[in-house]
Protein backbone atom coordinates (compact mmCIF):
# COMPACT_ATOMS: atom_id res chain seq x y z
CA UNK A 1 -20.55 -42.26 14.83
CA UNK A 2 -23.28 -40.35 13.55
CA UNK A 3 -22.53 -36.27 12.90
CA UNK A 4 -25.72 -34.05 12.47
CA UNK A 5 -24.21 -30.57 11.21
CA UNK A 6 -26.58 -27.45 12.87
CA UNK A 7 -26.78 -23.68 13.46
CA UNK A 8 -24.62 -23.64 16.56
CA UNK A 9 -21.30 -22.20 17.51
CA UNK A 10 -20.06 -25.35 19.72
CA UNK A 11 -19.72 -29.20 19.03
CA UNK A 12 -21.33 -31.38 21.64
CA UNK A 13 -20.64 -34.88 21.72
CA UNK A 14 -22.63 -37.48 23.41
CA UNK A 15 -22.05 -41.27 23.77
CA UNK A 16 -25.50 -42.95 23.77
CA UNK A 17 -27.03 -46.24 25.70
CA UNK A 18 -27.42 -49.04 25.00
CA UNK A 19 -24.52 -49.45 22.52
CA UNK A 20 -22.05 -46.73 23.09
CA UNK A 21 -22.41 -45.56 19.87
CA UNK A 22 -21.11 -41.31 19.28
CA UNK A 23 -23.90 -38.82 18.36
CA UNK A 24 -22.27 -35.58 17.25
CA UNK A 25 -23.51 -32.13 16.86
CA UNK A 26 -21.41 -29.84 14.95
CA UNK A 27 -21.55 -26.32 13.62
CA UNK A 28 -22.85 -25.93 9.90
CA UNK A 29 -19.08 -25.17 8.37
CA UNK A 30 -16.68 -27.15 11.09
CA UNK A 31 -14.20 -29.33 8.99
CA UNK A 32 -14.42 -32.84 9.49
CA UNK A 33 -11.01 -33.25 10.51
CA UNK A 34 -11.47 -31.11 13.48
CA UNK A 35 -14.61 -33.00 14.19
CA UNK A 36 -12.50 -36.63 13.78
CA UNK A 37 -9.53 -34.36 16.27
CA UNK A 38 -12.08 -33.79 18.84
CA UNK A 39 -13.12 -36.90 18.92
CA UNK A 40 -9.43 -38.47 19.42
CA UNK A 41 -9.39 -35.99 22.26
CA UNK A 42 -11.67 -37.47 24.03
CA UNK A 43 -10.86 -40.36 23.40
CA UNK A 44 -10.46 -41.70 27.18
CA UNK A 45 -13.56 -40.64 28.64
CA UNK A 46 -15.49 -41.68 25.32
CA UNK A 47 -13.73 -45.25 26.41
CA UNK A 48 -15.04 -44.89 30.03
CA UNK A 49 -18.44 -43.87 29.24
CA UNK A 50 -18.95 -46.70 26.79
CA UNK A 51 -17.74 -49.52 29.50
CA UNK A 52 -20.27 -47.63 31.82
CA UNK A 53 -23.07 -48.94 29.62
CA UNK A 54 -22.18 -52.34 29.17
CA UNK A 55 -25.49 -54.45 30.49
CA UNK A 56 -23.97 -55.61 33.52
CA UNK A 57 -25.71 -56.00 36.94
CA UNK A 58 -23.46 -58.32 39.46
CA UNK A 59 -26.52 -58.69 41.49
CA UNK A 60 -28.72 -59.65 39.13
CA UNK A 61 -27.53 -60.40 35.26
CA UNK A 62 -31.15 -60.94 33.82
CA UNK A 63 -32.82 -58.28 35.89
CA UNK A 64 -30.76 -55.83 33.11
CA UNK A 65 -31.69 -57.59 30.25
CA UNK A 66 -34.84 -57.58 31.33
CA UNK A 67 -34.93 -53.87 31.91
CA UNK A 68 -33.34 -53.70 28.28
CA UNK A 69 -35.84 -54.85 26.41
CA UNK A 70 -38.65 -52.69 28.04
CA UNK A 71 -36.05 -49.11 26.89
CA UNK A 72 -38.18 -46.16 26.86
CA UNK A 73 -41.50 -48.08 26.27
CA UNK A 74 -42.93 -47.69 29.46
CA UNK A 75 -46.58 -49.05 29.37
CA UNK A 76 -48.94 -47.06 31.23
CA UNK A 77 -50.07 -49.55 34.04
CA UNK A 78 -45.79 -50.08 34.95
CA UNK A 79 -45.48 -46.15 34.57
CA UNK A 80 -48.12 -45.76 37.47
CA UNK A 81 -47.05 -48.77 39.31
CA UNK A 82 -43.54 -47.47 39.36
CA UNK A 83 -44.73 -43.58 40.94
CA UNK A 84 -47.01 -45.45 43.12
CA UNK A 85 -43.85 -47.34 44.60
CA UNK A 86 -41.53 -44.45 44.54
CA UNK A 87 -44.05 -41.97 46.02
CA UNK A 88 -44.10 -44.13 48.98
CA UNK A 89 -40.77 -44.56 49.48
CA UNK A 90 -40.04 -40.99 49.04
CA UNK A 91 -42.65 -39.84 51.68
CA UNK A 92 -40.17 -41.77 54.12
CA UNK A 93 -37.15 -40.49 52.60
CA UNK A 94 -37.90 -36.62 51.90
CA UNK A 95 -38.52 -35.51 55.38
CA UNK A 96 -35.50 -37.33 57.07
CA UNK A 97 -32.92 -35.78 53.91
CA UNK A 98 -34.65 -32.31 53.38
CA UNK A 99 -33.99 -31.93 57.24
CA UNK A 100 -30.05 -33.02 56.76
CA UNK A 101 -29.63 -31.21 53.86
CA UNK A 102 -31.05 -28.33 55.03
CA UNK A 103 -33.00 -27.91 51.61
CA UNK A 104 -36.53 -28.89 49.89
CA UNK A 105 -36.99 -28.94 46.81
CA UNK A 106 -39.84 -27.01 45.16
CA UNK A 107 -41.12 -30.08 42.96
CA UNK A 108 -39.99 -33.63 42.59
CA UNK A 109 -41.01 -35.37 38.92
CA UNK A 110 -40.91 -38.97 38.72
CA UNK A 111 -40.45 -40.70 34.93
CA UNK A 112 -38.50 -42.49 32.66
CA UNK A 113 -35.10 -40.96 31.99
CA UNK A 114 -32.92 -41.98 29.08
CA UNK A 115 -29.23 -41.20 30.46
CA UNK A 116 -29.90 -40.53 33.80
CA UNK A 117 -30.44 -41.53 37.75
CA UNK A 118 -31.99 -37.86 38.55
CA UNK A 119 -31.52 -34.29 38.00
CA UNK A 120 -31.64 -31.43 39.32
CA UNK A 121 -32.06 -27.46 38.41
CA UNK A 122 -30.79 -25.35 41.46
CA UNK A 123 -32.39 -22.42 40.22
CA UNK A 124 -35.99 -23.75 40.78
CA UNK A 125 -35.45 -26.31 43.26
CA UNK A 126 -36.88 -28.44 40.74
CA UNK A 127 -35.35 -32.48 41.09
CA UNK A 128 -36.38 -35.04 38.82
CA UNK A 129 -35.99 -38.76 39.37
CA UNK A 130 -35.40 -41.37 37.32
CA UNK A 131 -38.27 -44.35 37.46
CA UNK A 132 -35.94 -47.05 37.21
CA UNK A 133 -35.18 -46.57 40.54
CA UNK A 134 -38.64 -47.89 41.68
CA UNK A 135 -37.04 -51.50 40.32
CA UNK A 136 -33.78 -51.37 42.19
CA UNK A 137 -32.90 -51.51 46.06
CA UNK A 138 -34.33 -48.29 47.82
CA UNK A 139 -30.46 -47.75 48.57
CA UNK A 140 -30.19 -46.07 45.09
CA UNK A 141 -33.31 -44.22 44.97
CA UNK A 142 -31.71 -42.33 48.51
CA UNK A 143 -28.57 -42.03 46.97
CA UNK A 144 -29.77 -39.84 44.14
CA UNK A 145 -32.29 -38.05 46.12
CA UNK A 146 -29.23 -37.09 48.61
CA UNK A 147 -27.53 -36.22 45.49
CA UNK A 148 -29.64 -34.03 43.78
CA UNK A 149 -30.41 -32.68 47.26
CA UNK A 150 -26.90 -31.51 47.86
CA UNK A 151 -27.12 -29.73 44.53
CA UNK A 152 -29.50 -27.36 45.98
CA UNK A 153 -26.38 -26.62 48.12
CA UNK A 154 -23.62 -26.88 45.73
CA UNK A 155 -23.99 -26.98 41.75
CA UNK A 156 -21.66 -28.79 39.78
CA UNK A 157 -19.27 -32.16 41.23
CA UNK A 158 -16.59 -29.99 42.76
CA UNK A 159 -14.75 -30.15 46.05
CA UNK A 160 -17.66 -28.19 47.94
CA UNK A 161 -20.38 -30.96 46.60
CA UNK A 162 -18.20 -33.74 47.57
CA UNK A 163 -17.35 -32.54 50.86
CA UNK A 164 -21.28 -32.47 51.68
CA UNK A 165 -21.91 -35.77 50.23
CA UNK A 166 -19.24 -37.42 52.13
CA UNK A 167 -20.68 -35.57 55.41
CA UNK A 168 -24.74 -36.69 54.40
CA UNK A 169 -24.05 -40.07 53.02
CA UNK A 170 -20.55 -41.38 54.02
CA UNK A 171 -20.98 -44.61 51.67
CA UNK A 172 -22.12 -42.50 48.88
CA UNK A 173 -18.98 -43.34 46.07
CA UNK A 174 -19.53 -46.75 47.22
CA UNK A 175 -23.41 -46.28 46.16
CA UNK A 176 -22.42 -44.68 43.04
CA UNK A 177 -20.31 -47.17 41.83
CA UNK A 178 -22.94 -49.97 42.33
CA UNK A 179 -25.43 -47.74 41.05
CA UNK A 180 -23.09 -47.28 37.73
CA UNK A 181 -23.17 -51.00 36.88
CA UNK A 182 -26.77 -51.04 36.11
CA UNK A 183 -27.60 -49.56 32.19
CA UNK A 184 -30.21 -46.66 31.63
CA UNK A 185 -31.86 -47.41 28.50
């Protein structure tokens, strides 16, 4: 568990690929037993989020090691490759959702993401998608493009955003789940 003590008024914890291991940020002057208290808190989804990122793909156990040992050292020639791919499948995939969904986005960014399949920021219609997805079934890559999609509808996970999803993509918790067993790094 490493603790880095700043100028802030909140702590923020964060449990970080490929190990699991607990990155901390904590105001200046916070005790460390309410740090170590927090941390029992959460103790459960700390747990969940750390068997999220064990390396395990069911389809394909050495396609994740193999995606391990590349981590955020994306060479230039598989960076281009990969938007090459994705831009292709996307110019099949954007017209169909953004006519479901009812939404566009303003700008789609495609590169390597450290903890995550996409986002999205409602506010500018901006989505960003996570290059990994180039390597996987295009299954995923629609998945998250419906997803952050439906956030131009609906922010946040709530009842309203699943209620969408279910109505866009009817097989979409089934999609997440697979999705989950593969490891960002």
């Amino acid at each position: 568990m490493l603790v880095t003590r700043k100028p802030i008024k909140n702590m923020y914890l964060r449990v970080k690929p490929p190990d699991g291991h607990l990155e901390i940020s904590a105001p200046l002057r916070m005790r460390t037993n309410t740090i170590e208290k927090f941390v029992d808190s959460r103790r459960t989804w700390i747990d969940q989020m750390q068997e999220r990122m064990v390396p395990v793909n069911p389809l394909n156990p050495s396609d994740t090691q193999e995606r391990h040992s590349l981590g955020d050292n994306w060479p230039p020639e598989r960076r281009a490759e990969a938007k090459i791919r994705m831009t292709a499948q996307l110019s099949e995939l954007l017209p169909r959702w953004t006519a479901t969904v009812g939404r566009a986005p303003t700008a789609i960014s495609l590169r390597p993401m450290k903890t995550r399949w996409g986002s999205c920021t409602p506010r500018t219609g901006r989505i960003r998608l996570n290059l990994e997805l180039a390597d996987m079934p295009e299954r995923f890559l629609e998945y998250v493009l419906v997803h952050e999609l439906t956030h131009l509808r609906a922010s946040g996970h709530g009842t309203e955003f699943q209620r969408l999803m279910s109505q866009y993509l009817p097989q979409w918790k089934t999609l997440r789940a697979e999705l989950n067993h593969y490891v960002i790094l």
